[in-house]
Protein backbone atom coordinates (compact mmCIF):
# COMPACT_ATOMS: atom_id res chain seq x y z
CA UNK A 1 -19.43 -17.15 -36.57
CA UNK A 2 -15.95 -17.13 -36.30
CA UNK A 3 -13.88 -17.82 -33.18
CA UNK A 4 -13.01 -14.09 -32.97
CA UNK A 5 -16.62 -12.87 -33.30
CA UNK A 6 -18.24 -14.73 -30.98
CA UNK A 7 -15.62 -13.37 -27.87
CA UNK A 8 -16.47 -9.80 -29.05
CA UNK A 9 -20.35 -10.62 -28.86
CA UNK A 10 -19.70 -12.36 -25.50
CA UNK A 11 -18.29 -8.94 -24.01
CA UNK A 12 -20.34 -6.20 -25.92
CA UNK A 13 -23.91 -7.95 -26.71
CA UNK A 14 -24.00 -10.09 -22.90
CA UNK A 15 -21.90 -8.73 -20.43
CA UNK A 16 -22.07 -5.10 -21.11
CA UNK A 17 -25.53 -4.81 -22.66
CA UNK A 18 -27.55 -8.03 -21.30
CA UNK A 19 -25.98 -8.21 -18.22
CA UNK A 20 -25.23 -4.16 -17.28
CA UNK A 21 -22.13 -5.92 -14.78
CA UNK A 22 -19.58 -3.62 -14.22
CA UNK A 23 -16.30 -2.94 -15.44
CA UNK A 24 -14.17 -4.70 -13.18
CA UNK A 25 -16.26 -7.84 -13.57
CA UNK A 26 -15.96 -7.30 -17.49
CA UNK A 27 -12.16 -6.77 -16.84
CA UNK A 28 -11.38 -9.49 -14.95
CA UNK A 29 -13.37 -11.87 -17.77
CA UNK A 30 -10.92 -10.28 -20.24
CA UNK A 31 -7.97 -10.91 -18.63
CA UNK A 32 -9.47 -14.63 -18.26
CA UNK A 33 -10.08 -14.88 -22.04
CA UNK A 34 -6.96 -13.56 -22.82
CA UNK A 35 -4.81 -15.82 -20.64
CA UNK A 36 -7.12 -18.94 -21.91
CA UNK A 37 -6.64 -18.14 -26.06
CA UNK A 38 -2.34 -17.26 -25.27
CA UNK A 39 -2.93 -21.39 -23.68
CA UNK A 40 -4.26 -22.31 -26.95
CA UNK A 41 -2.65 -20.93 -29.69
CA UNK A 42 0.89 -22.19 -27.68
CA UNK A 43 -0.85 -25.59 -26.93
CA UNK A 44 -1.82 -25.76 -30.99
CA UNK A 45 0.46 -23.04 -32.67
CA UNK A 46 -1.03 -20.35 -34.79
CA UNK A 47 -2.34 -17.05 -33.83
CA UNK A 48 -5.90 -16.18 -32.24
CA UNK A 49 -7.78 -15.40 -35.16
CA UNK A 50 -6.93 -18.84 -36.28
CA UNK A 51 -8.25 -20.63 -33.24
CA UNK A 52 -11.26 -23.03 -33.91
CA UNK A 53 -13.99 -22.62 -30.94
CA UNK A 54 -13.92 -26.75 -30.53
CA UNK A 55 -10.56 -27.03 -29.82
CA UNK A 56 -11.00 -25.42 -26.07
CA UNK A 57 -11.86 -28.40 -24.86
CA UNK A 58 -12.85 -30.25 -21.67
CA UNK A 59 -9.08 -31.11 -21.43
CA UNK A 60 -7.55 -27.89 -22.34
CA UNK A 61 -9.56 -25.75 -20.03
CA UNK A 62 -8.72 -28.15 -17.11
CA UNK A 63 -4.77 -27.91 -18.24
CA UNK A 64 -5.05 -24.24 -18.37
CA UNK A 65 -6.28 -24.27 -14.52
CA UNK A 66 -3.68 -26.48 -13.53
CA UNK A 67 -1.35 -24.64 -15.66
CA UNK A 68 -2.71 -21.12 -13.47
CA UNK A 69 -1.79 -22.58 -10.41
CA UNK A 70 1.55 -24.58 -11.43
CA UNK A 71 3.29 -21.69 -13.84
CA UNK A 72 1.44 -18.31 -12.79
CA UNK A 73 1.31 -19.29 -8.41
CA UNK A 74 -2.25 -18.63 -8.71
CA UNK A 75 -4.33 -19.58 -5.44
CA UNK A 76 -7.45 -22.38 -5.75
CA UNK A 77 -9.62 -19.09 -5.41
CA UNK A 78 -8.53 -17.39 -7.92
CA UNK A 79 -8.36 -20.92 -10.24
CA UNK A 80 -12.01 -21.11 -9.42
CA UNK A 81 -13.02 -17.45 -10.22
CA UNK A 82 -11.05 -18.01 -13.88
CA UNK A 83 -13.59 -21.24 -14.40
CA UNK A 84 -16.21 -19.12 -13.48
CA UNK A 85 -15.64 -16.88 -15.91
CA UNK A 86 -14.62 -19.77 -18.68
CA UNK A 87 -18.39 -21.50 -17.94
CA UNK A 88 -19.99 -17.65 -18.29
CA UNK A 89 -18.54 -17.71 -21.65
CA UNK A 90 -19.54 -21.16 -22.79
CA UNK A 91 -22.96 -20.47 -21.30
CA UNK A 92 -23.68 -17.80 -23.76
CA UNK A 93 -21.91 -20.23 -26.76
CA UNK A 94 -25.00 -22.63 -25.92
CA UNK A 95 -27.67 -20.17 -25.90
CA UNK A 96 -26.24 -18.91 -29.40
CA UNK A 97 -25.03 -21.60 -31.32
CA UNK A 98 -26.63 -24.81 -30.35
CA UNK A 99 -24.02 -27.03 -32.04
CA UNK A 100 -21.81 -25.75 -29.43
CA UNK A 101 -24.04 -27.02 -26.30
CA UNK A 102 -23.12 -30.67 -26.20
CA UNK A 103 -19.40 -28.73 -25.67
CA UNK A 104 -20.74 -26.39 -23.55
CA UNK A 105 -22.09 -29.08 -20.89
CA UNK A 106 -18.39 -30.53 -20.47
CA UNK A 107 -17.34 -27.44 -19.64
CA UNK A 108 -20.46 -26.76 -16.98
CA UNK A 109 -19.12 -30.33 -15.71
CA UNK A 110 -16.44 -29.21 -14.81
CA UNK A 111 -16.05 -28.67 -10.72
CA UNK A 112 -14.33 -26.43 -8.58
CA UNK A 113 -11.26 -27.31 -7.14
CA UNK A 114 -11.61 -27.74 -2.91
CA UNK A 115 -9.76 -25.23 -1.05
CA UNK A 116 -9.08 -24.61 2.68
CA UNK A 117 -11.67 -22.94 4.25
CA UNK A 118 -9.84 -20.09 5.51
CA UNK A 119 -11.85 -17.63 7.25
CA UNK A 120 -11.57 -13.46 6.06
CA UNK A 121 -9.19 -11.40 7.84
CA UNK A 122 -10.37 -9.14 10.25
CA UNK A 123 -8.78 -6.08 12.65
CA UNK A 124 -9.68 -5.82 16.08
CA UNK A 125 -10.59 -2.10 17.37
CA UNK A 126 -6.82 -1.21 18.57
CA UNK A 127 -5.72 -2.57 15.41
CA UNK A 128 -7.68 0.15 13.54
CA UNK A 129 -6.75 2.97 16.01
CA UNK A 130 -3.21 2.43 15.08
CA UNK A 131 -3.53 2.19 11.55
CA UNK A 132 -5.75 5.24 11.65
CA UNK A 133 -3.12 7.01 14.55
CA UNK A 134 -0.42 7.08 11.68
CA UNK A 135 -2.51 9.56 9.31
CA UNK A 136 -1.61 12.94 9.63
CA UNK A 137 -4.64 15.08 8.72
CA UNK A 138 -3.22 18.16 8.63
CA UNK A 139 -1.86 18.47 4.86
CA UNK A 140 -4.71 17.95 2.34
CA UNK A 141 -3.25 14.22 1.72
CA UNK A 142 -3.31 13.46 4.95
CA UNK A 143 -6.87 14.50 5.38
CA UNK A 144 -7.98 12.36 2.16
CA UNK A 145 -6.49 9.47 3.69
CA UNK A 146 -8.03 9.82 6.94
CA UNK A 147 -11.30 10.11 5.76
CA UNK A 148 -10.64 7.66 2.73
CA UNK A 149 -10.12 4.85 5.67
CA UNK A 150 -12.59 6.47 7.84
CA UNK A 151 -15.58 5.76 5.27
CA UNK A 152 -13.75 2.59 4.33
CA UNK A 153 -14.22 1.14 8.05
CA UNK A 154 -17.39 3.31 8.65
CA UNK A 155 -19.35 1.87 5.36
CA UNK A 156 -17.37 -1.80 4.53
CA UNK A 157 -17.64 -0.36 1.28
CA UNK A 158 -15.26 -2.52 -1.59
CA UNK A 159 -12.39 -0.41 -2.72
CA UNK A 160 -14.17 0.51 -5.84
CA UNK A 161 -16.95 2.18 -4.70
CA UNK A 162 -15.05 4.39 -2.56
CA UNK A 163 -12.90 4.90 -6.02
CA UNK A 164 -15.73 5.97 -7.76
CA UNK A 165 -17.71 7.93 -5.05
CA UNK A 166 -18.34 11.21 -6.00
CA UNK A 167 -19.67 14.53 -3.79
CA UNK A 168 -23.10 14.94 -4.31
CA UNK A 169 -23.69 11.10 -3.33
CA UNK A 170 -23.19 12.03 0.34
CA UNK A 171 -25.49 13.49 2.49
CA UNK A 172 -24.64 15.65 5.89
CA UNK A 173 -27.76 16.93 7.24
CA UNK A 174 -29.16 15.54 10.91
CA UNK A 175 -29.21 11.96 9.32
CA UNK A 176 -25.61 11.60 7.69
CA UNK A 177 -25.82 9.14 4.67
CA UNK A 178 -23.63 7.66 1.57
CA UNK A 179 -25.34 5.99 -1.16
CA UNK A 180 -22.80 3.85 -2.64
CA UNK A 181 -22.79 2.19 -6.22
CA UNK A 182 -21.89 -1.43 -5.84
CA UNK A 183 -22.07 -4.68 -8.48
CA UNK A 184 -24.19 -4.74 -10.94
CA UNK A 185 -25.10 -0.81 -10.40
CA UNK A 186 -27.11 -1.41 -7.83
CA UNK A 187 -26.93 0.96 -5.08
CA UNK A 188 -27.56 0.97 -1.07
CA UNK A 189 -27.21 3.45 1.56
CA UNK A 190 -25.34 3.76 4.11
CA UNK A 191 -25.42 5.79 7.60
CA UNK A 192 -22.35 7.91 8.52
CA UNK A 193 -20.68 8.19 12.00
CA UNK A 194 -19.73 11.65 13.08
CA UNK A 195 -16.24 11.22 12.86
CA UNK A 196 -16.11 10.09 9.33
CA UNK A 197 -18.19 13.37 8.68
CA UNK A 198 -15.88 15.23 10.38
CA UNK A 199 -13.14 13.75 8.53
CA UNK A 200 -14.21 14.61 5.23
CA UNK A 201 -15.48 17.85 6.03
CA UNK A 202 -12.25 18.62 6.61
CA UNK A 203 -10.81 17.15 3.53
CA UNK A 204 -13.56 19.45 1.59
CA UNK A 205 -12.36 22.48 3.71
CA UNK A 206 -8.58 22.18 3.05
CA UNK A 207 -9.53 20.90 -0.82
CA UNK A 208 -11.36 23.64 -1.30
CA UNK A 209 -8.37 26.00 0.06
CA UNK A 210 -6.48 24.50 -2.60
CA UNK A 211 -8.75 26.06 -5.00
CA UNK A 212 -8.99 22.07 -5.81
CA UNK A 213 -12.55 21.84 -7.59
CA UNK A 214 -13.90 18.14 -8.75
CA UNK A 215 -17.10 16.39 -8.28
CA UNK A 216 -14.87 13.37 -7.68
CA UNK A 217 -14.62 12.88 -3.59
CA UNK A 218 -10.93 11.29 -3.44
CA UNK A 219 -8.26 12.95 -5.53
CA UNK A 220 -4.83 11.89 -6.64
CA UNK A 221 -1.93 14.59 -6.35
CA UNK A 222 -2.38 14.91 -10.08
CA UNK A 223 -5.96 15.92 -8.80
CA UNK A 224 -7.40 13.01 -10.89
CA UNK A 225 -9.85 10.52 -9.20
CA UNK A 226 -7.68 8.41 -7.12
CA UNK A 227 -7.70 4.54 -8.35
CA UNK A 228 -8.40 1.08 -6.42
CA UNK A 229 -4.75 0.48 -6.26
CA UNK A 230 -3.78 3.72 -4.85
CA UNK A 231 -5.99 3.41 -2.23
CA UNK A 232 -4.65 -0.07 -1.47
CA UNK A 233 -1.18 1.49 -1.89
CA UNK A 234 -1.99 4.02 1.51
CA UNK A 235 -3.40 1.52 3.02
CA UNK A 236 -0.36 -0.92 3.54
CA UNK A 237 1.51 2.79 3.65
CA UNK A 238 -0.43 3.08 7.57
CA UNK A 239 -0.17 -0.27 7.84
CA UNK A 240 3.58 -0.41 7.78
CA UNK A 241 3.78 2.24 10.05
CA UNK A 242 1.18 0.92 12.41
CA UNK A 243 3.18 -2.08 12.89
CA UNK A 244 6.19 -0.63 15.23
CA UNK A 245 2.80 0.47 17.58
CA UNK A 246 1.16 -2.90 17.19
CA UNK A 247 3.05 -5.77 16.62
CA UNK A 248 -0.11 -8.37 16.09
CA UNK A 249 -0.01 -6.49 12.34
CA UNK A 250 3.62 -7.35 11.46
CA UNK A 251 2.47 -10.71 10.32
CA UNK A 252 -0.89 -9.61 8.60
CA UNK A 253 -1.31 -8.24 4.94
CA UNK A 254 -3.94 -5.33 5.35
CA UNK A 255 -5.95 -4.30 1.63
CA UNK A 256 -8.82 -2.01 1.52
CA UNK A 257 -10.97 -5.05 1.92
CA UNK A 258 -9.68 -6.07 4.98
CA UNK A 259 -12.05 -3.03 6.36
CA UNK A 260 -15.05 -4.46 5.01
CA UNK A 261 -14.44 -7.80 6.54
CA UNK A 262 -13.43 -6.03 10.33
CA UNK A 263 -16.96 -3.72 9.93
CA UNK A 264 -18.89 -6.76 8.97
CA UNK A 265 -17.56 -8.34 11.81
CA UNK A 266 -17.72 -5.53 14.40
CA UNK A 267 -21.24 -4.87 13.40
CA UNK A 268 -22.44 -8.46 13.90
CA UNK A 269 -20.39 -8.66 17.23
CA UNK A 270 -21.96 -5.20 18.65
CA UNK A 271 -25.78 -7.91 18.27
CA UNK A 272 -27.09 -5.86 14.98
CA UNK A 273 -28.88 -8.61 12.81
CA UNK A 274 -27.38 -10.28 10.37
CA UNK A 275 -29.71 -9.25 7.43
CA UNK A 276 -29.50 -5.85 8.58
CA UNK A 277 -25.35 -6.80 7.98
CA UNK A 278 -26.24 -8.14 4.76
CA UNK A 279 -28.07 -4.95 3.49
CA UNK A 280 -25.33 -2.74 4.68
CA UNK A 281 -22.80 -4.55 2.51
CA UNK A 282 -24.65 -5.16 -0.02
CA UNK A 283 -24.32 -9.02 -0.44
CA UNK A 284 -26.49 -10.82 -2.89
CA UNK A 285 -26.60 -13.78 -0.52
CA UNK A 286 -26.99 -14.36 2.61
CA UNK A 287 -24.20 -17.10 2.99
CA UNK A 288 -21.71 -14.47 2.68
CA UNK A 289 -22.46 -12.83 5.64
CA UNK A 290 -23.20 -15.80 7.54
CA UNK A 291 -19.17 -15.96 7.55
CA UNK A 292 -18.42 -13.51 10.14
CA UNK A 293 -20.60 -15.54 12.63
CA UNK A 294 -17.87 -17.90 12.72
CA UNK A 295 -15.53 -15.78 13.08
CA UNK A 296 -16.90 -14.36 15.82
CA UNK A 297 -17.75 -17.44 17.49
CA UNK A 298 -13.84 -18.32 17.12
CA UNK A 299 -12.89 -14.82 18.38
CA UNK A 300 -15.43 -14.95 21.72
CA UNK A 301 -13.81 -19.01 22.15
CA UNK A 302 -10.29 -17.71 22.08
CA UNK A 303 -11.08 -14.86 24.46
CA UNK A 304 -12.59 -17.39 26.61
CA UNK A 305 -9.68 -19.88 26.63
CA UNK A 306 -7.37 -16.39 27.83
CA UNK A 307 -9.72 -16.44 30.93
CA UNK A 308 -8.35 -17.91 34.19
CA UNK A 309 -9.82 -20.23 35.63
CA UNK A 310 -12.23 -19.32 38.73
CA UNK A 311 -11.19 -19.81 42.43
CA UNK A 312 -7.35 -19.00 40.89
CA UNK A 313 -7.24 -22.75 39.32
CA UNK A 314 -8.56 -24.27 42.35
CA UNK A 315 -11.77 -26.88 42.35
CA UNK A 316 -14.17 -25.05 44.06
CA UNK A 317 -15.46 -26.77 47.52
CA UNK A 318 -18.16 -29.84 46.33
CA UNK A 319 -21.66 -28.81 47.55
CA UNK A 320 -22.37 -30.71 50.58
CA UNK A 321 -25.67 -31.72 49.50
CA UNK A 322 -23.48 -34.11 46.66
CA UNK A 323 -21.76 -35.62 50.12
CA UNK A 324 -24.10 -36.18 52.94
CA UNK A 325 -23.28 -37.69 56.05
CA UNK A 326 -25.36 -40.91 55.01
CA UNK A 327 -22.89 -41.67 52.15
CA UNK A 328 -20.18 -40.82 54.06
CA UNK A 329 -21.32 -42.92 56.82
CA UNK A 330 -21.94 -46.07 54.32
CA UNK A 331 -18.49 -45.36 52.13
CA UNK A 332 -16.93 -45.83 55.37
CA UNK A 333 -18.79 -49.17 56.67
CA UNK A 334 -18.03 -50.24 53.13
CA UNK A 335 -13.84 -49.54 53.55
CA UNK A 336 -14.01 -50.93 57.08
CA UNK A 337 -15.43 -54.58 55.61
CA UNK A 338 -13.09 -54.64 52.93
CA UNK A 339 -10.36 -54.64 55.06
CA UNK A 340 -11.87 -57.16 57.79
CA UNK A 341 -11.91 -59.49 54.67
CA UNK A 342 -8.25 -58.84 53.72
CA UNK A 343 -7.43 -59.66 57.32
CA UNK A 344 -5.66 -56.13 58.06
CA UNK A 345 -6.15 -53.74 60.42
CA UNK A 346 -7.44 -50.32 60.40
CA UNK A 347 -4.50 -47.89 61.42
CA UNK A 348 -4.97 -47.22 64.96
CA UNK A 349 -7.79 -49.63 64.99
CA UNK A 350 -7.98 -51.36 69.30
CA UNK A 351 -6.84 -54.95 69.11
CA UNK A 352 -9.16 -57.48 70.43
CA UNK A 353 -8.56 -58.90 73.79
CA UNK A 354 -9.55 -62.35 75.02
């Protein structure tokens, strides 16, 4: 199989078919591939088609990587998500044409690049008020956007799912629910507060006003389903306004997925467990939610540090049962022979007559 044939398998035959992962996993593979054969052909000259599958080496992939991070300013994350995706692929060259394998294990060797450990960013409660505060909810924008962040911080659901979330997936009765569609296709649901109810029961009202009819819950002004990056787009909209209100965002970059990190966070802080955490976002693994713990540990040490000291900085009295007269009594025989030795005096100590 040619060169060619064996990327088209790789998408259409594993990762669509085999695999059933989503479009933005498949998309983000592409993009990898793409960026990895443009390498080679200007690495080796010629065009794509003409590319043999040996010459992505051990070497060339490792190049590439550095080449991300040098030419393109990618971070060590994203560097480590593109070898992710290069091992996928080499993965399924092994399973499907063996003389590739002994190829395919230099690649697997290859290891991911260190990076800071740099925890997820996270609001605090007034933080979310005043992002929230700058929505007005009284045009029918204004009241998808309010209840577009509402479910966002309500549900930590990724910026996709809320893209793709359509009516008849939520649920209003005396139990309010969302079932949301999440890697992979698999699904999970999630409770609703009241107020995101109320917020898009609202939307719905003045939608429907609108004579605006779609099965689609978030709308574009082109009354299309809104996309990931115009979400993000209102987001940082608030955002920027929320700043001038509260200055601890002017340094921060807020994205959709901020919200799932802050909910994650406020849930574990407000003592729910952390697999119950876990099933509400829908990780895979556990280690992923294990994350926010140390965040909040951080969060509850710097509140501590902010704490004044007790007794207004001063040392509180020493119990007297860590002084008793007996030690007291001793401490002093023991100064009073250390200076008889010396040969001085005690201040106002009698002299000795003859």
């Amino acid at each position: 199989m040619t060169f060619s044939h064996l990327v088209s398998a790789f998408f259409t035959n594993y990762m669509a078919s085999e695999r059933g992962l989503s479009d933005n996993t498949i998309a983000s593979y592409s993009d990898c591939m793409k960026l990895l054969v443009k390498f080679a052909c200007e690495r080796f000259g010629g065009q794509p088609e003409q590319l043999d599958i040996t010459q992505l080496s051990r070497d060339l992939v490792i190049d590439f990587l550095d080449d991300l991070e040098r030419t393109r300013k990618n971070g060590v994350s994203t560097r480590n998500l593109r070898l992710t995706a290069i091992k996928t692929f080499f993965h399924f060259l092994a399973r499907n044409v063996p003389q590739l394998m002994h190829l395919s294990e230099k690649i697997q060797a290859i290891r991911e690049k260190r990076a800071d450990n740099q925890p997820p960013t996270c609001l605090t409660v007034p933080e979310v008020d005043a992002i929230l505060a700058q929505i007005d909810p009284g045009t029918v924008l204004g009241a998808r956007d309010n209840a577009m962040l509402q479910l966002l911080y309500n549900t930590g659901a990724r910026v996709q799912e809320v893209a793709d979330l359509t009516i008849d997936k939520l649920r209003f009765d005396s139990a309010a629910l969302v079932t949301l569609t999440g890697k992979g296709n698999k699904t999970r649901v999630v409770p609703l507060r009241q107020e995101t109810v109320e917020a898009i029961t609202h939307y719905l009202q003045l939608r429907r006003k609108k004579g605006i009819e779609s099965n689609h819950l978030f709308l574009n002004i082109n009354q299309q389903p809104i996309t990931r990056f115009g979400i993000g787009r209102r987001v940082d909209k608030y955002t920027q306004k929320a700043r001038r209100r509260c200055p601890s965002l002017r340094h921060r970059r807020v994205t959709p997925h901020v919200f799932r990190h802050t909910i994650a966070l406020h849930l574990l802080e407000a003592g729910n467990n952390i697999v119950d955490v876990q099933n509400w976002l829908g990780h895979e693994d556990l280690k992923t939610t294990s994350q926010y713990i140390e965040i909040s540990i951080e969060r509850k040490r710097a509140a501590l540090e902010k704490l004044p000291p007790p007794h207004c900085g001063e040392l509180p009295e020493e119990p007297r049962w860590k002084k008793p007269e007996l030690m007291e009594f001793l401490c002093k025989l023991s100064r009073g022979a250390m200076l008889r030795k010396s040969g001085s005096r005690p201040k106002n100590a009698p002299r000795a007559t003859a």
